[in-house]
N, C-alpha and C. Protein backbone atom coordinates (compact mmCIF):
# COMPACT_ATOMS: atom_id res chain seq x y z
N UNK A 1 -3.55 8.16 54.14
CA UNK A 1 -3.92 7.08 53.25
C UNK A 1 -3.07 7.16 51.98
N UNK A 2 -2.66 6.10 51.52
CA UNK A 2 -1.61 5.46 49.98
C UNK A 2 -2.70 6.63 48.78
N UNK A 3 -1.73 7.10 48.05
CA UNK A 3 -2.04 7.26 47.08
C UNK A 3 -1.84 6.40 45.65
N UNK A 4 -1.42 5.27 46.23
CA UNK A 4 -1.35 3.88 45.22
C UNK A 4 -2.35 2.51 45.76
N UNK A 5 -2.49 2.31 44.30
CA UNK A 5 -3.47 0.72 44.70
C UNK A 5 -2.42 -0.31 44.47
N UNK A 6 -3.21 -1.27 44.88
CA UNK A 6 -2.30 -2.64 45.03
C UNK A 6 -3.51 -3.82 44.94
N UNK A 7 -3.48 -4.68 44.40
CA UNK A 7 -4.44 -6.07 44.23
C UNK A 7 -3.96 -7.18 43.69
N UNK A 8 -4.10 -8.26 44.38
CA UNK A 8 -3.38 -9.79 44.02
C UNK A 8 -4.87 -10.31 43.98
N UNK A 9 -5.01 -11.35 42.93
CA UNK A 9 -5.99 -12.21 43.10
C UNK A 9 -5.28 -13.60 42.52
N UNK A 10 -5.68 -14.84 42.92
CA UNK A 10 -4.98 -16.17 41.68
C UNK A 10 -6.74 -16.36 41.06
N UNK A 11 -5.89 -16.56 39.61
CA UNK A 11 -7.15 -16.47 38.21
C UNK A 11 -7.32 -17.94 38.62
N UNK A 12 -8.74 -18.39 37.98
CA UNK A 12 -8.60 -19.90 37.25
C UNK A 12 -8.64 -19.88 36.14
N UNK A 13 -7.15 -19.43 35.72
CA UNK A 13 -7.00 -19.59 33.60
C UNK A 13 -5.35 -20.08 34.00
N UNK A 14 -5.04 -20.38 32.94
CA UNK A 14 -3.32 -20.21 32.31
C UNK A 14 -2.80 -19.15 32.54
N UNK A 15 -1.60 -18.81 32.71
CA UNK A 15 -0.95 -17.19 32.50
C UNK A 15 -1.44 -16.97 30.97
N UNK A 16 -1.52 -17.63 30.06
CA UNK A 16 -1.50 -17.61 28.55
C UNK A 16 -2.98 -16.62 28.32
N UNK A 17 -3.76 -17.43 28.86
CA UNK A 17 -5.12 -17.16 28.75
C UNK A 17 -5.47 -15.50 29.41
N UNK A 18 -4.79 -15.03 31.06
CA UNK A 18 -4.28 -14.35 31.60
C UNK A 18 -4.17 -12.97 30.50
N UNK A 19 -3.24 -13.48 30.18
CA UNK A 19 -2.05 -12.02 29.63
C UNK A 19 -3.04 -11.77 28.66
N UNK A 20 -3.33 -12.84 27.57
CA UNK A 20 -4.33 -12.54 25.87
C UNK A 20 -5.68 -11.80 27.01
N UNK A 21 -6.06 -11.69 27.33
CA UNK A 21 -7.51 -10.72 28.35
C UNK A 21 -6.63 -9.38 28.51
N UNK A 22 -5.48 -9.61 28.88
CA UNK A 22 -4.96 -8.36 29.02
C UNK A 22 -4.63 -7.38 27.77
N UNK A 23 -3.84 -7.84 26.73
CA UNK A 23 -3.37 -7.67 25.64
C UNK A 23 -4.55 -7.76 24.39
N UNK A 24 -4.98 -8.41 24.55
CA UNK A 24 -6.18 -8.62 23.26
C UNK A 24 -7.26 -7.57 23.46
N UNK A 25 -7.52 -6.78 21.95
CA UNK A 25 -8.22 -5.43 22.19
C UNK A 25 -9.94 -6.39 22.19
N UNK A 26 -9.98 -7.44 21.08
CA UNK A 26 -11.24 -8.07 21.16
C UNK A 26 -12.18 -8.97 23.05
N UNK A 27 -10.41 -9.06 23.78
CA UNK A 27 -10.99 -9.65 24.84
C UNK A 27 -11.08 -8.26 25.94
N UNK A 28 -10.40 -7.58 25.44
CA UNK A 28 -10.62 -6.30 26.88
C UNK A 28 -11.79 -6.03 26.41
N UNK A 29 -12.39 -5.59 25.79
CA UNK A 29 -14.02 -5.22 25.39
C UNK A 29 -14.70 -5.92 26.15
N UNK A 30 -14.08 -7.20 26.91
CA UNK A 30 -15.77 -7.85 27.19
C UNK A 30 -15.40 -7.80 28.54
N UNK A 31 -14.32 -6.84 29.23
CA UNK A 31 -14.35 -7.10 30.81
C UNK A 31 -13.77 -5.76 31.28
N UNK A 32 -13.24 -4.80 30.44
CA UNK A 32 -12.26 -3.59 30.80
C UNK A 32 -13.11 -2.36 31.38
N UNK A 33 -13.99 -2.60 32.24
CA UNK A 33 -14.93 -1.57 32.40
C UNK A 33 -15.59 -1.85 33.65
N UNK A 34 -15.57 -1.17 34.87
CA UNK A 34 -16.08 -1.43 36.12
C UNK A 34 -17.84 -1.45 35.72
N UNK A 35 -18.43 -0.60 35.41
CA UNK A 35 -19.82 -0.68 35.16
C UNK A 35 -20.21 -1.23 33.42
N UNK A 36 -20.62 -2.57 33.55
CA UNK A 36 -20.86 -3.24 32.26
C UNK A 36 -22.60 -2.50 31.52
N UNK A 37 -22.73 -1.56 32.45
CA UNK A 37 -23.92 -0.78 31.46
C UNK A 37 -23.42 0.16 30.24
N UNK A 38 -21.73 0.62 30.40
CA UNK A 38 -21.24 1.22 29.56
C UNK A 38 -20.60 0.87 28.30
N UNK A 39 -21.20 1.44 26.87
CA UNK A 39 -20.25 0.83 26.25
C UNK A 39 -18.92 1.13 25.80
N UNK A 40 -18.27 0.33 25.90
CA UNK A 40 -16.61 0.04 25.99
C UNK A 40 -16.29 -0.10 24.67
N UNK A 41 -14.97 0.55 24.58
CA UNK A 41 -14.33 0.15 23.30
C UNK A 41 -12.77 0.59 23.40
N UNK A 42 -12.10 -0.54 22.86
CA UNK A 42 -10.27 -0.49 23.15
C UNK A 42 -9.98 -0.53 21.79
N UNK A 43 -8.95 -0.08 22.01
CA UNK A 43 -7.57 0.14 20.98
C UNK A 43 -6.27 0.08 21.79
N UNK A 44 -5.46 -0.91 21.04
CA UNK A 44 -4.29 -1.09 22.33
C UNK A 44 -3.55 -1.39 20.93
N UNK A 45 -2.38 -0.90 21.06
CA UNK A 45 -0.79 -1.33 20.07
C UNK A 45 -0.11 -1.96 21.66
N UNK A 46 0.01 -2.66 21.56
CA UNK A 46 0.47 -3.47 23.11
C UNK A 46 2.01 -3.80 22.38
N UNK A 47 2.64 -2.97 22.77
CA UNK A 47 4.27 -3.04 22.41
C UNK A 47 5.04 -1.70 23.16
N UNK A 48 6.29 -2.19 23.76
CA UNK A 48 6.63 -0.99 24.48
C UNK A 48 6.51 0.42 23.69
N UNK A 49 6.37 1.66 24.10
CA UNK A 49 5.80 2.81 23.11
C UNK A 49 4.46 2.96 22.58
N UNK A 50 4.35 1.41 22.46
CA UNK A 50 2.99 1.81 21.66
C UNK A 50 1.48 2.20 22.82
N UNK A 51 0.93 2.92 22.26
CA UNK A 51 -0.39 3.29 23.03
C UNK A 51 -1.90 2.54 22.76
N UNK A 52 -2.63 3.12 24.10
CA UNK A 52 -4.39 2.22 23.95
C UNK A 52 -5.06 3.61 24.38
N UNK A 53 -6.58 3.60 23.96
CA UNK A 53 -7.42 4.30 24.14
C UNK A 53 -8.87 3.44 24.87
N UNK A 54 -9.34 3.61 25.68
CA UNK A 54 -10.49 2.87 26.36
C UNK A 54 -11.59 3.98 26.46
N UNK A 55 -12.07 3.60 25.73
CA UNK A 55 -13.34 4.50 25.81
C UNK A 55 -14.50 3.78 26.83
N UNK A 56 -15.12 4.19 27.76
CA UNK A 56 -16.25 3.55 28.76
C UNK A 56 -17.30 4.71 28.85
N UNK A 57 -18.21 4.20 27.67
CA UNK A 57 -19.57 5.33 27.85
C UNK A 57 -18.44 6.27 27.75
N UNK A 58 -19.20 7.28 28.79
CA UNK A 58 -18.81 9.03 28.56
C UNK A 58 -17.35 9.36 29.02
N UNK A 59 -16.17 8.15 29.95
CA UNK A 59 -14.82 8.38 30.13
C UNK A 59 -14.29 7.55 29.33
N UNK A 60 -13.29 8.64 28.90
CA UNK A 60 -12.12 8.28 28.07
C UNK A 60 -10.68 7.56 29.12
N UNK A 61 -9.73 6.67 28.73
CA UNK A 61 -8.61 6.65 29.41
C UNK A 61 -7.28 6.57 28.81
N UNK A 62 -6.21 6.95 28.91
CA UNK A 62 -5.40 6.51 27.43
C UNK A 62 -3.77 6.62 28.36
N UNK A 63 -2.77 6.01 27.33
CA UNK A 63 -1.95 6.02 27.95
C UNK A 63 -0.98 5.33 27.14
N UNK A 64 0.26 5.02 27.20
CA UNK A 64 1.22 4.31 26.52
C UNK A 64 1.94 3.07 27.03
N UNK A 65 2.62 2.11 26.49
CA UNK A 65 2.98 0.77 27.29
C UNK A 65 4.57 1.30 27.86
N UNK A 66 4.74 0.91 28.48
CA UNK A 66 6.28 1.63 29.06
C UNK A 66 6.98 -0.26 29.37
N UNK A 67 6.54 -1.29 29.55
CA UNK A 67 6.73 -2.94 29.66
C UNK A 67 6.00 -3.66 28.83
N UNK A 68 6.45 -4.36 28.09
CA UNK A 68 6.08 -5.69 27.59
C UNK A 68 6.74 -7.22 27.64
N UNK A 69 6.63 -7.60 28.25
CA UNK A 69 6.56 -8.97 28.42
C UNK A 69 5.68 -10.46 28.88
N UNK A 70 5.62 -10.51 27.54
CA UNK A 70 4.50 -11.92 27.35
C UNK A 70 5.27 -13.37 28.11
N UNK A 71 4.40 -13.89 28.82
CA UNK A 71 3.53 -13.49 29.30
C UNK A 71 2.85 -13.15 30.75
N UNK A 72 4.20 -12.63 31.19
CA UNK A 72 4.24 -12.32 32.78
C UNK A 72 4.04 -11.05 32.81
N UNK A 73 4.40 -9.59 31.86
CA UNK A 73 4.35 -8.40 32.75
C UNK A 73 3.38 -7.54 31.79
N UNK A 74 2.96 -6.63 32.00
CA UNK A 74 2.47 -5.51 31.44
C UNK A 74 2.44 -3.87 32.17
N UNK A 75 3.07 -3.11 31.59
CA UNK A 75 3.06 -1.76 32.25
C UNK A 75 2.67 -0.44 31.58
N UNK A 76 1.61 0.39 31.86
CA UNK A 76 1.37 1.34 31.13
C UNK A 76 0.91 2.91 31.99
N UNK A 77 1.38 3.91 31.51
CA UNK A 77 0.57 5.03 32.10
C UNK A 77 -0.93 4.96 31.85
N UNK A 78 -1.15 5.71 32.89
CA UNK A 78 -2.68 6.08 32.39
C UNK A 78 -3.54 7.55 33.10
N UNK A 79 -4.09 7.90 31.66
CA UNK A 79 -4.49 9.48 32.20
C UNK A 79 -5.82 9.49 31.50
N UNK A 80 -6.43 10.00 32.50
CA UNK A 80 -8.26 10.15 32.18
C UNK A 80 -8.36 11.45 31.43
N UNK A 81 -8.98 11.84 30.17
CA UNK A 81 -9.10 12.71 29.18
C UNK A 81 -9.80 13.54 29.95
N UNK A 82 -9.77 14.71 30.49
CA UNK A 82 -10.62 15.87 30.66
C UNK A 82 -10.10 16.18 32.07
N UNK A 83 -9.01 15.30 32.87
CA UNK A 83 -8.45 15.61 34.47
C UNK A 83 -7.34 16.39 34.09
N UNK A 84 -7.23 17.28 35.51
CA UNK A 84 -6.27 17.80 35.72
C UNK A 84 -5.02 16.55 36.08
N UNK A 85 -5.20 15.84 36.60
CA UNK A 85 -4.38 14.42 37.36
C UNK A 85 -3.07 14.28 36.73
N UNK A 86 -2.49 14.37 37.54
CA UNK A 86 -1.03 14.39 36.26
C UNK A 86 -0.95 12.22 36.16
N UNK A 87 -0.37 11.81 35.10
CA UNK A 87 -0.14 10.83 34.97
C UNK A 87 0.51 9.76 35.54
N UNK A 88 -0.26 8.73 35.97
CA UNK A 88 -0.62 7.73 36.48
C UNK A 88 0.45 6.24 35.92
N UNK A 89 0.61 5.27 37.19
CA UNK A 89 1.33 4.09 36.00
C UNK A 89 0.57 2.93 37.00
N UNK A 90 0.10 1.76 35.84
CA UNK A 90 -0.31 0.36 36.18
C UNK A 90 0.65 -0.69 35.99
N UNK A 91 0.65 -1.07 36.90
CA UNK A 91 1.59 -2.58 36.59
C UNK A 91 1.21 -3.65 36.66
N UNK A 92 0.51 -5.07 35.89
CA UNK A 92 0.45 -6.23 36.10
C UNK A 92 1.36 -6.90 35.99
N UNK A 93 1.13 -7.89 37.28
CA UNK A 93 2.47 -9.38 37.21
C UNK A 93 2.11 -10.51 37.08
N UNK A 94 1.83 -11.46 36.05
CA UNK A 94 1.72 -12.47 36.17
C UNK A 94 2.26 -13.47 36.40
N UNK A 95 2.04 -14.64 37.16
CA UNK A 95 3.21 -16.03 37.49
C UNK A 95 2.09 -17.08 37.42
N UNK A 96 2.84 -18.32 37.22
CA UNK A 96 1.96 -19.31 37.53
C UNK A 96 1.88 -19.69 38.68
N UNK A 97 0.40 -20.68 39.36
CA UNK A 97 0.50 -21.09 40.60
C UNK A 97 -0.17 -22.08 40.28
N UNK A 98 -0.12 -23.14 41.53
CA UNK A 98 -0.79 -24.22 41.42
C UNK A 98 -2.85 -23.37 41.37
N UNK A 99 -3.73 -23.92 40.54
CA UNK A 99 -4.83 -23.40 40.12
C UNK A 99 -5.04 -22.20 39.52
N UNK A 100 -3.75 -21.88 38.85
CA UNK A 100 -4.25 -20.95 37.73
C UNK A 100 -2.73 -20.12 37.68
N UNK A 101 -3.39 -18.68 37.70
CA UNK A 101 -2.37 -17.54 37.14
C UNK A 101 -2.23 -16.85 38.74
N UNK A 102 -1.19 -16.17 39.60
CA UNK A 102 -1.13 -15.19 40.51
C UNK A 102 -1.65 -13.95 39.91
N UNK A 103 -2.39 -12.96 39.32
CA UNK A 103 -2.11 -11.73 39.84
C UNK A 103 -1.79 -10.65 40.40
N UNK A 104 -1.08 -9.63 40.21
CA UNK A 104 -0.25 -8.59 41.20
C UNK A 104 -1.04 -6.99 40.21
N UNK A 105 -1.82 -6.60 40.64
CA UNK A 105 -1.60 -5.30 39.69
C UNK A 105 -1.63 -4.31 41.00
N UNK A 106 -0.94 -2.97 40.28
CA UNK A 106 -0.17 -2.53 41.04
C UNK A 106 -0.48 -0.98 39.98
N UNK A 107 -1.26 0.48 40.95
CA UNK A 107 -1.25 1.46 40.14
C UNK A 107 -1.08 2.46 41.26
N UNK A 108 0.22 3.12 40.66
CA UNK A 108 0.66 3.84 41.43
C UNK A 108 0.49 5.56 40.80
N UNK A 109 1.50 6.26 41.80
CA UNK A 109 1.39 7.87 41.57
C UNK A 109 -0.54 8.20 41.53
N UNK A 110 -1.44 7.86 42.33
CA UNK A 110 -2.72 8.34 41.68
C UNK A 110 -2.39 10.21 42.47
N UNK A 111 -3.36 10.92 42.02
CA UNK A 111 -3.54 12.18 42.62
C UNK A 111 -3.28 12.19 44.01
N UNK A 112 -4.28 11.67 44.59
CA UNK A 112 -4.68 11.55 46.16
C UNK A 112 -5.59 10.04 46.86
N UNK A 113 -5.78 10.35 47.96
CA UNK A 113 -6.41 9.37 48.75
C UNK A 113 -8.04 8.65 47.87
N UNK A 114 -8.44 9.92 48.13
CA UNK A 114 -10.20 9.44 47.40
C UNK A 114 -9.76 9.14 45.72
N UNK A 115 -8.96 9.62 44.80
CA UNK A 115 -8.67 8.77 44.08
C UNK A 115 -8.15 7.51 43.73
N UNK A 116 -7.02 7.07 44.80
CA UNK A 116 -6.76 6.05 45.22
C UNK A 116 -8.19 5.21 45.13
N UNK A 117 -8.85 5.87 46.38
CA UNK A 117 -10.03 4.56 46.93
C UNK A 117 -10.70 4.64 45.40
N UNK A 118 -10.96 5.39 44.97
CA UNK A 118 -11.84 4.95 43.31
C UNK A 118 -11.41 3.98 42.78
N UNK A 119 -10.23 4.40 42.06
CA UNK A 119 -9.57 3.65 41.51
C UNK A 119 -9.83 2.07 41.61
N UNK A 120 -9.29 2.01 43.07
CA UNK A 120 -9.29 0.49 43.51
C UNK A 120 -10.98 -0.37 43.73
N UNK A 121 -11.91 0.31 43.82
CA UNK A 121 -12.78 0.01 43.64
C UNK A 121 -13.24 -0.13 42.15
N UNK A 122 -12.72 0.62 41.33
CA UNK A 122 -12.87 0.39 39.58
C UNK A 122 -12.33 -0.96 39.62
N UNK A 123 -11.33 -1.01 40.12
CA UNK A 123 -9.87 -2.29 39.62
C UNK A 123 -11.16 -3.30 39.98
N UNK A 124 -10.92 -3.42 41.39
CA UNK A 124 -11.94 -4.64 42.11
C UNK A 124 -12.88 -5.22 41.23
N UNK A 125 -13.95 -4.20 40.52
CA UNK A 125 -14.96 -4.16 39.81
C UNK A 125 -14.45 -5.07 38.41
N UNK A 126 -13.27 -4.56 37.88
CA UNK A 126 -13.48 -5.32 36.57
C UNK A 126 -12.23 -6.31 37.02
N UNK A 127 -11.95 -6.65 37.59
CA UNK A 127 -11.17 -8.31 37.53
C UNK A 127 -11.99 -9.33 38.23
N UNK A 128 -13.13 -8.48 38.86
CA UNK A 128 -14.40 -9.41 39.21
C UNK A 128 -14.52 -9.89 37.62
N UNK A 129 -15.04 -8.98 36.87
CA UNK A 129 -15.35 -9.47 35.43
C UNK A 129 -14.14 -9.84 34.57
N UNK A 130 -13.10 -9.83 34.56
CA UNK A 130 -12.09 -10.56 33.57
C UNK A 130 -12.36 -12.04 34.53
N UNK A 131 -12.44 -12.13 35.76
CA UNK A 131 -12.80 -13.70 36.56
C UNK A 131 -13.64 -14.16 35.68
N UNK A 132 -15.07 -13.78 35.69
CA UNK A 132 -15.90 -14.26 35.24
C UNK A 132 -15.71 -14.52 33.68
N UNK A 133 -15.18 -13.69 33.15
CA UNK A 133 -14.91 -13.84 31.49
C UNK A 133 -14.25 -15.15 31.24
N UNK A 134 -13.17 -15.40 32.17
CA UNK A 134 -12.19 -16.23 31.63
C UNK A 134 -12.42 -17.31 32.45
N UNK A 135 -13.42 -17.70 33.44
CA UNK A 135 -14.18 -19.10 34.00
C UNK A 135 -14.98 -18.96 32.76
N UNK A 136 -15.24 -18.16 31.68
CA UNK A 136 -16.79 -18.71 31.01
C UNK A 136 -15.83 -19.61 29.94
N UNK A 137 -14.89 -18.91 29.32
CA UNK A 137 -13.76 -19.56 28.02
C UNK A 137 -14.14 -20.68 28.69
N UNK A 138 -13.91 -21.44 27.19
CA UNK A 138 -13.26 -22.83 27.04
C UNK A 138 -12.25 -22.80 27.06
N UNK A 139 -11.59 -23.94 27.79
CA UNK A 139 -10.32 -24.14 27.93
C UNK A 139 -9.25 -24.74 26.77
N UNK A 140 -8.18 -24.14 26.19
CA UNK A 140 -8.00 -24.63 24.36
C UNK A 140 -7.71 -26.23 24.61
N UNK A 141 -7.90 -26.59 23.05
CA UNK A 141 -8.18 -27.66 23.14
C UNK A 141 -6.58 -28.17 23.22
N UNK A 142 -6.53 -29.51 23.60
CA UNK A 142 -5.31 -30.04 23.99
C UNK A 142 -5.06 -31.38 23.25
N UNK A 143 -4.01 -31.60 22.66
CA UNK A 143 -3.63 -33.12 21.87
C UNK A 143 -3.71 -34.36 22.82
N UNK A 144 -4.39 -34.95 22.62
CA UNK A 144 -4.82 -36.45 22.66
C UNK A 144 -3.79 -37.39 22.93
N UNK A 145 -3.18 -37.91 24.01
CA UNK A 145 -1.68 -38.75 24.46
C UNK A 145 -1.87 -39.76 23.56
């Protein structure tokens, strides 16, 4: 079994709308967390070099941006505070499609197999909830022909 995950979903948002969920420390708070009983809290310098900290309840996750580009890519390591796991890399791709945004995320190098399957069951878990976050938005408002 892959020791990398892989997940495509198409959003119903904008890439715009998309990427700011990704990038925005106020919008990852309300979806960056497979179990929403935990409370969450981000810090992201979202610029190549720059680093984020995700705190979820009692796990920590942290890591640095290694890609930036608004508003198709995002790439960052990521290493869970207290693992042996040597460090980890995520990749989102965004494109447009007809009904929304494509998704591609993509996290490779994990430890092993049963981390793998975690993982991807975490992922699953919260782009269920960035879905739901970004069907709840209003859609921005638009000028009048």
């Amino acid at each position: 079994m892959s020791t990398d995950v892989r997940i495509e979903r198409v959003l119903p948002a904008t890439i715009s709308r998309v990427y700011d969920a990704w990038s925005r420390p106020e919008l990852l708070t309300q979806w960056y967390c497979p179990n929403p009983a935990h409370d969450l809290k981000v810090e992201a310098d979202v610029r190549v070099g720059g680093g984020y900290v995700v705190t979820m309840g009692p796990h920590v996750v942290r890591g640095n941006y290694l890609e930036v580009e608004p508003p198709r890519l995002l790439a960052f390591t990521w290493k869970w505070d207290g693992s042996e796991d040597e460090i980890s890399e995520v990749r989102v791709e965004l494109s447009e499609v007809d009904g929304g945004t494509h998704l591609l995320l993509s996290h490779t190098a994990l430890s092993n197999a049963e981390d793998a399957a975690g993982h991807l069951q975490g992922w699953e878990l919260q782009l269920t909830r960035l879905t739901d976050l970004i069907s709840q938005q209003p859609a921005p408002a638009t000028d009048p022909a």
